[in-house]
C-alpha atoms as a PDB file:
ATOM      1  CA  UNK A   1      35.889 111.138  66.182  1.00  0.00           C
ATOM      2  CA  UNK A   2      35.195 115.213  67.059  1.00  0.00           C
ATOM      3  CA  UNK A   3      31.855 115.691  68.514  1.00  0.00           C
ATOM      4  CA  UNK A   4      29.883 118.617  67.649  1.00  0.00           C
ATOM      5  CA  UNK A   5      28.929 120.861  70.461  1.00  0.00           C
ATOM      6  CA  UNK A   6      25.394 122.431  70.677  1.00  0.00           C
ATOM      7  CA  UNK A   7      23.315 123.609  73.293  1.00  0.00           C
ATOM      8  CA  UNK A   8      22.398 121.131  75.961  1.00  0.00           C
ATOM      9  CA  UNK A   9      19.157 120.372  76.346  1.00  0.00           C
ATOM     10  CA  UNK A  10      19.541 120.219  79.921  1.00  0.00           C
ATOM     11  CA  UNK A  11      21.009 122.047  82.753  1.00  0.00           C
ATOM     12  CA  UNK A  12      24.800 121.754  82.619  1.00  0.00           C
ATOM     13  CA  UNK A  13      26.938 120.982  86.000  1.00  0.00           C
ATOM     14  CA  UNK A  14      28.504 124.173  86.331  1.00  0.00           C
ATOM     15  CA  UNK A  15      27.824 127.045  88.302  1.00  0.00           C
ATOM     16  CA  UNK A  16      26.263 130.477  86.773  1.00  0.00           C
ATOM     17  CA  UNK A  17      28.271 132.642  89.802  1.00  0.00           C
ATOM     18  CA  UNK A  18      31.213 133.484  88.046  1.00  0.00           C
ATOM     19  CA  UNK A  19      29.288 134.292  84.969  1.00  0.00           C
ATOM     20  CA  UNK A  20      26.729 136.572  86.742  1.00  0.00           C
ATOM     21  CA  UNK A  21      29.878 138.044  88.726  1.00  0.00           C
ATOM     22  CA  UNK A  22      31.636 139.232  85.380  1.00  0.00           C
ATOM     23  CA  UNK A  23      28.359 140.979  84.685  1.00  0.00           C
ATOM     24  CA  UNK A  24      28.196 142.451  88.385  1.00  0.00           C
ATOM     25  CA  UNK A  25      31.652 143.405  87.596  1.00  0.00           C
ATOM     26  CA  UNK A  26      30.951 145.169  84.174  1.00  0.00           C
ATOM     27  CA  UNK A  27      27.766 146.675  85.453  1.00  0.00           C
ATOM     28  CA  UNK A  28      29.619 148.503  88.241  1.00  0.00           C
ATOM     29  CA  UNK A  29      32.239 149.672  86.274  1.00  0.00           C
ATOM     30  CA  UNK A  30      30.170 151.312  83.916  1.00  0.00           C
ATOM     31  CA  UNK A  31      27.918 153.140  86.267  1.00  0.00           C
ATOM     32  CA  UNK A  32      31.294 154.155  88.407  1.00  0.00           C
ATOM     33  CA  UNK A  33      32.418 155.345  85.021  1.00  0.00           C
ATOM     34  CA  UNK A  34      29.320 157.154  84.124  1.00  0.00           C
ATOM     35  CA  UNK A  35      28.634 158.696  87.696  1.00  0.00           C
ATOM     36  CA  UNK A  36      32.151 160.051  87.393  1.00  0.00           C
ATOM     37  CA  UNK A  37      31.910 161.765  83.943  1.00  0.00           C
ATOM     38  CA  UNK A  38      28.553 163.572  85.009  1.00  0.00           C
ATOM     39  CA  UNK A  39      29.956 164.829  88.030  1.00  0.00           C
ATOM     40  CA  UNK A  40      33.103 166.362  85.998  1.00  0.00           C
ATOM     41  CA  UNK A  41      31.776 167.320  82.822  1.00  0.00           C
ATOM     42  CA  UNK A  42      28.587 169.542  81.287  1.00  0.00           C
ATOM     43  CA  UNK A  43      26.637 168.325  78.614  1.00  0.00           C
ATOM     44  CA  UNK A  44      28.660 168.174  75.482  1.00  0.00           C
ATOM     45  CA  UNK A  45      31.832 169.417  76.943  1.00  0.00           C
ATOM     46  CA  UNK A  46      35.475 167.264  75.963  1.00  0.00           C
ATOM     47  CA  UNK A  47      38.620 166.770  76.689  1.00  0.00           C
ATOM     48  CA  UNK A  48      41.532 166.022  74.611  1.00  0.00           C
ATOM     49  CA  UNK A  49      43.120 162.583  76.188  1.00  0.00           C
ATOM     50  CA  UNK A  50      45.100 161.992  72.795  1.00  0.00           C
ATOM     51  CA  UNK A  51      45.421 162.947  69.421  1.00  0.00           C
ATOM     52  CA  UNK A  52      42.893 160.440  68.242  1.00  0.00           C
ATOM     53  CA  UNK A  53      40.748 160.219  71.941  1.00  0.00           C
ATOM     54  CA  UNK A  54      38.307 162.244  74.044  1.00  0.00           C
ATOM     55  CA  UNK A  55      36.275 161.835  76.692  1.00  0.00           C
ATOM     56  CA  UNK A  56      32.896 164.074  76.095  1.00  0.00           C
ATOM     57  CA  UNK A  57      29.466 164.203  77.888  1.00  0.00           C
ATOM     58  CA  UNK A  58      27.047 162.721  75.480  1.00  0.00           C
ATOM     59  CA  UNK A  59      23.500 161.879  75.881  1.00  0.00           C
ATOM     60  CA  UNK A  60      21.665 158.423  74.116  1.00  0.00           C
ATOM     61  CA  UNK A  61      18.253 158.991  73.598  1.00  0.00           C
ATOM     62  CA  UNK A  62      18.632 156.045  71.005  1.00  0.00           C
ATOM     63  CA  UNK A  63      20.480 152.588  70.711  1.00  0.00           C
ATOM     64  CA  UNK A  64      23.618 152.152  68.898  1.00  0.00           C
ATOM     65  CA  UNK A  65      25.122 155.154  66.836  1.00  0.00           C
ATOM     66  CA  UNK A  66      22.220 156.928  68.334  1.00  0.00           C
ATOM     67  CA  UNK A  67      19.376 154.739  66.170  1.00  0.00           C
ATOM     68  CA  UNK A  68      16.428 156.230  66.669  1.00  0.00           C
ATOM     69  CA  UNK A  69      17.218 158.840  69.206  1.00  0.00           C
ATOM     70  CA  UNK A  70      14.937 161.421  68.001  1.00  0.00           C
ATOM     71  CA  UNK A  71      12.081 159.352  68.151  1.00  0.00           C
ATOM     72  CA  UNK A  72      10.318 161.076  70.467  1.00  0.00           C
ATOM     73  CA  UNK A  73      10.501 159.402  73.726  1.00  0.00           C
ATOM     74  CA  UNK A  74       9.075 155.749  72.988  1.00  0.00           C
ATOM     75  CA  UNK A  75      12.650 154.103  71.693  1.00  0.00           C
ATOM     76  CA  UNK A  76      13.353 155.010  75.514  1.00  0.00           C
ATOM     77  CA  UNK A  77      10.139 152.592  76.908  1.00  0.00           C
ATOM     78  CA  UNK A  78      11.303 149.654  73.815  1.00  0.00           C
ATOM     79  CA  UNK A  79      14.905 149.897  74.163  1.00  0.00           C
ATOM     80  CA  UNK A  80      14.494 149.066  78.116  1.00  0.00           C
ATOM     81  CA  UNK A  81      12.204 146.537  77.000  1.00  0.00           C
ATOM     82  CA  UNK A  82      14.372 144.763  74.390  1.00  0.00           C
ATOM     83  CA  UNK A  83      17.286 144.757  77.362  1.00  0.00           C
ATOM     84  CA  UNK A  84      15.651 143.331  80.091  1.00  0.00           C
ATOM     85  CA  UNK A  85      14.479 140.908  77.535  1.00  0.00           C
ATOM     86  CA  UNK A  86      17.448 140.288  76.373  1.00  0.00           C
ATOM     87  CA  UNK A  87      19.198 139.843  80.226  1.00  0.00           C
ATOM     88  CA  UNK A  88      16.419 137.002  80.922  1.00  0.00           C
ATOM     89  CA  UNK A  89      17.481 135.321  77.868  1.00  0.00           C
ATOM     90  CA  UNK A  90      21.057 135.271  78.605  1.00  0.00           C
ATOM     91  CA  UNK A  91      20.483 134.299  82.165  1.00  0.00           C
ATOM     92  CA  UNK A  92      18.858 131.291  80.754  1.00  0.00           C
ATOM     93  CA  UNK A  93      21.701 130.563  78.108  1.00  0.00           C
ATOM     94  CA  UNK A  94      24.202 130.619  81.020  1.00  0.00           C
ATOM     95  CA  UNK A  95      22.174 128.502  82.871  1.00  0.00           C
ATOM     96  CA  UNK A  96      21.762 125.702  80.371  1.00  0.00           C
ATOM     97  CA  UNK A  97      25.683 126.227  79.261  1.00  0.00           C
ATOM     98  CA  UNK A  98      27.305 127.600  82.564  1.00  0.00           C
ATOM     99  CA  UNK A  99      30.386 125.199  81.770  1.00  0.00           C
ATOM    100  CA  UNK A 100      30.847 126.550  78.134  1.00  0.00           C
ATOM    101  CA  UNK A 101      33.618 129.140  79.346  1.00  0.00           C
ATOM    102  CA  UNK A 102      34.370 131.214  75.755  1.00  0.00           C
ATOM    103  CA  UNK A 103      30.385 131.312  75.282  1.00  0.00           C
ATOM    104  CA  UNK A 104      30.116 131.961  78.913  1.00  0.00           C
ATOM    105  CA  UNK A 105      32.236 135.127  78.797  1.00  0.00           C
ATOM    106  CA  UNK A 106      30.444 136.582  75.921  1.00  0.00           C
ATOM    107  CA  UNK A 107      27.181 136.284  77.265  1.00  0.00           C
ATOM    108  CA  UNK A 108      28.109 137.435  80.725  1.00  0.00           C
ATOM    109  CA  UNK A 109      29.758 140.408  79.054  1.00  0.00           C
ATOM    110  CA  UNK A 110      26.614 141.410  76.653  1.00  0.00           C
ATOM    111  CA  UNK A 111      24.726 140.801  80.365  1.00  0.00           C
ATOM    112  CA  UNK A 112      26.284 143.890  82.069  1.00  0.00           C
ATOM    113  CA  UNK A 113      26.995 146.019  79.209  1.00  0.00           C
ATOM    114  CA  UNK A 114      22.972 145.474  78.439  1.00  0.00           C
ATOM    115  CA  UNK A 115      21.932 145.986  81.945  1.00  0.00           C
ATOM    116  CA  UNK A 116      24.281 148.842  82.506  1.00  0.00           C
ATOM    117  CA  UNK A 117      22.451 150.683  79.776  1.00  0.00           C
ATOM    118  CA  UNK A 118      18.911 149.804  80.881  1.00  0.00           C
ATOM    119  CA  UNK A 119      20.082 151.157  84.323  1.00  0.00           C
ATOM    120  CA  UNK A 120      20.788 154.821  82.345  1.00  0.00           C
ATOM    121  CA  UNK A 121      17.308 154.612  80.661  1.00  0.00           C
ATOM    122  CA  UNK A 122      15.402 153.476  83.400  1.00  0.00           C
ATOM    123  CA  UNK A 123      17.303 156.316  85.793  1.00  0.00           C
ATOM    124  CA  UNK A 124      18.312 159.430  83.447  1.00  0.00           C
ATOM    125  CA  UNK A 125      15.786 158.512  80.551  1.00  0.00           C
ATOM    126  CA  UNK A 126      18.870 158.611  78.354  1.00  0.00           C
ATOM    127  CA  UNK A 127      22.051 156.328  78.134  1.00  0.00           C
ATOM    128  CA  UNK A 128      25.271 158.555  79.377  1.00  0.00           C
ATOM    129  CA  UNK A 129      28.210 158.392  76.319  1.00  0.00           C
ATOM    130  CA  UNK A 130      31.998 159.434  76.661  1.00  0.00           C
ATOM    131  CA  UNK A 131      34.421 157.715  74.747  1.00  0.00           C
ATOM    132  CA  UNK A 132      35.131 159.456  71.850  1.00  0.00           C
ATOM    133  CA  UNK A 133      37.856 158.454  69.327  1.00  0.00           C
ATOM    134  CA  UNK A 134      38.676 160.086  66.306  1.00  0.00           C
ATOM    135  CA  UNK A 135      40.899 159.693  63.072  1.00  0.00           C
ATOM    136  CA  UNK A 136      41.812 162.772  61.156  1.00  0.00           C
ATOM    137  CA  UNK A 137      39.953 163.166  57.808  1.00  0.00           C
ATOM    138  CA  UNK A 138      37.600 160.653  58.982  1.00  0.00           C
ATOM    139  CA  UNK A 139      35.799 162.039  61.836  1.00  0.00           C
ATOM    140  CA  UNK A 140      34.608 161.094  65.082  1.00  0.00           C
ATOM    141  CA  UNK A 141      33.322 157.816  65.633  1.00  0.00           C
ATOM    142  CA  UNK A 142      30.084 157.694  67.778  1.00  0.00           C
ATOM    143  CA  UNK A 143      30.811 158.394  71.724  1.00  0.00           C
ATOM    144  CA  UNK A 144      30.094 155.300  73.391  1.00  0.00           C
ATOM    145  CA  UNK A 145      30.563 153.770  77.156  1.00  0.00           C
ATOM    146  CA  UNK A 146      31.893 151.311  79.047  1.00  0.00           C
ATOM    147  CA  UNK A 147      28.356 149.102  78.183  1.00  0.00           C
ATOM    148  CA  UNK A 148      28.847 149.481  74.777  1.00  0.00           C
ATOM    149  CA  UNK A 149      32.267 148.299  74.583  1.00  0.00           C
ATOM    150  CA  UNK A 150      31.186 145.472  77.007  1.00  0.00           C
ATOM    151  CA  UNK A 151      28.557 144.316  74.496  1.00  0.00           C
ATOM    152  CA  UNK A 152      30.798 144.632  71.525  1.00  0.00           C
ATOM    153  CA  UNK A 153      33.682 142.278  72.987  1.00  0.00           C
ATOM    154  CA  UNK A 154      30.827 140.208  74.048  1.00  0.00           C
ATOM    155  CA  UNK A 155      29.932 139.730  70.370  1.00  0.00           C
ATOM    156  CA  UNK A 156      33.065 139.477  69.014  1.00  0.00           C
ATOM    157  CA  UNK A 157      34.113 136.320  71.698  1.00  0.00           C
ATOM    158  CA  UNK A 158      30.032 134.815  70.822  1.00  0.00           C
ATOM    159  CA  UNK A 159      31.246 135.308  66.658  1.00  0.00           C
ATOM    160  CA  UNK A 160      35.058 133.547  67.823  1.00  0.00           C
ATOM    161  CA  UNK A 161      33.433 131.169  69.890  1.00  0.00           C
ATOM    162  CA  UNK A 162      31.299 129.865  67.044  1.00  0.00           C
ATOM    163  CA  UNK A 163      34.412 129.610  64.540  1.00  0.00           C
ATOM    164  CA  UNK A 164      35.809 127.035  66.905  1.00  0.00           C
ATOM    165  CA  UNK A 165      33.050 124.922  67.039  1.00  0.00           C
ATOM    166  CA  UNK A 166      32.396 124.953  63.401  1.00  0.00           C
ATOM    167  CA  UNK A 167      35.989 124.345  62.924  1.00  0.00           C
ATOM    168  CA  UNK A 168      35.702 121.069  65.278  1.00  0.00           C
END
């Protein structure tokens, strides 16, 4: 008979180090990446990697595809907010589930790319942007960073991870 996983309501037997290292990991990566493209680029200037990818200097004054970004200066204060929050809260999760690898991963991923862009707002007041793909007649998608992309694999592995356990 298949059990049903949930969350345990106590501490599980692993150990949160690998999980808070993957953050470390993403966390530095995206700063190196970010440090890097300010030092080589001016505000808004790009360069053509491909025919469908640039990298270009962009500013964040907002949250994702630049929601609320010209608010006028509080989204900065309640995005930083909302992250940290967020960062305790996952902390916790991999606490109580540090031996749940799939759900593990995802959360330790959404950990750095979240703290990697609180780092940006809480240094530069803005979050620093530079992937930029684009598709003929379609446009350019919103420039985004390593965080973002961090965050969005994050959720996509949290979504997959829940299949699986409905499926059991």
């Amino acid at each position: 008979m298949a059990t049903k996983k949930t969350f345990s309501s106590k501490p599980s037997t692993g150990s949160m180090a690998p999980w808070l290292g993957i953050a470390f990991i993403v966390i530095l990566l995206d700063q190196l990446s970010k440090i890097t493209i300010t030092r080589l680029f001016a505000l808004g200037e790009e360069k053509v990697i491909t025919s469908f990818f640039n990298l270009v200097l962009a500013y964040n004054y907002g949250a994702a595809f630049s929601f609320l970004d010209k608010a006028g200066g509080w989204q900065r204060h309640m995005f930083t907010a909302i992250g940290i929050g967020a960062a305790l809260y996952i902390i916790y999760l991999l606490k109580r589930n540090s031996g749940q690898r799939m759900f593990c991963w995802a959360l330790a991923l959404i950990l750095g790319g979240a703290l990697g862009n609180v780092i940006d707002r809480i240094a530069y007041g803005h979050v620093v942007d530079f992937l930029d793909f684009h598709w003929q007649a379609f446009g350019h998608f919103p420039a985004f960073n390593i965080a973002d992309s961090a965050i969005c694999i994050g959720a996509a592995l949290f979504v997959l991870d829940e299949l699986r356990r409905v499926n059991k």
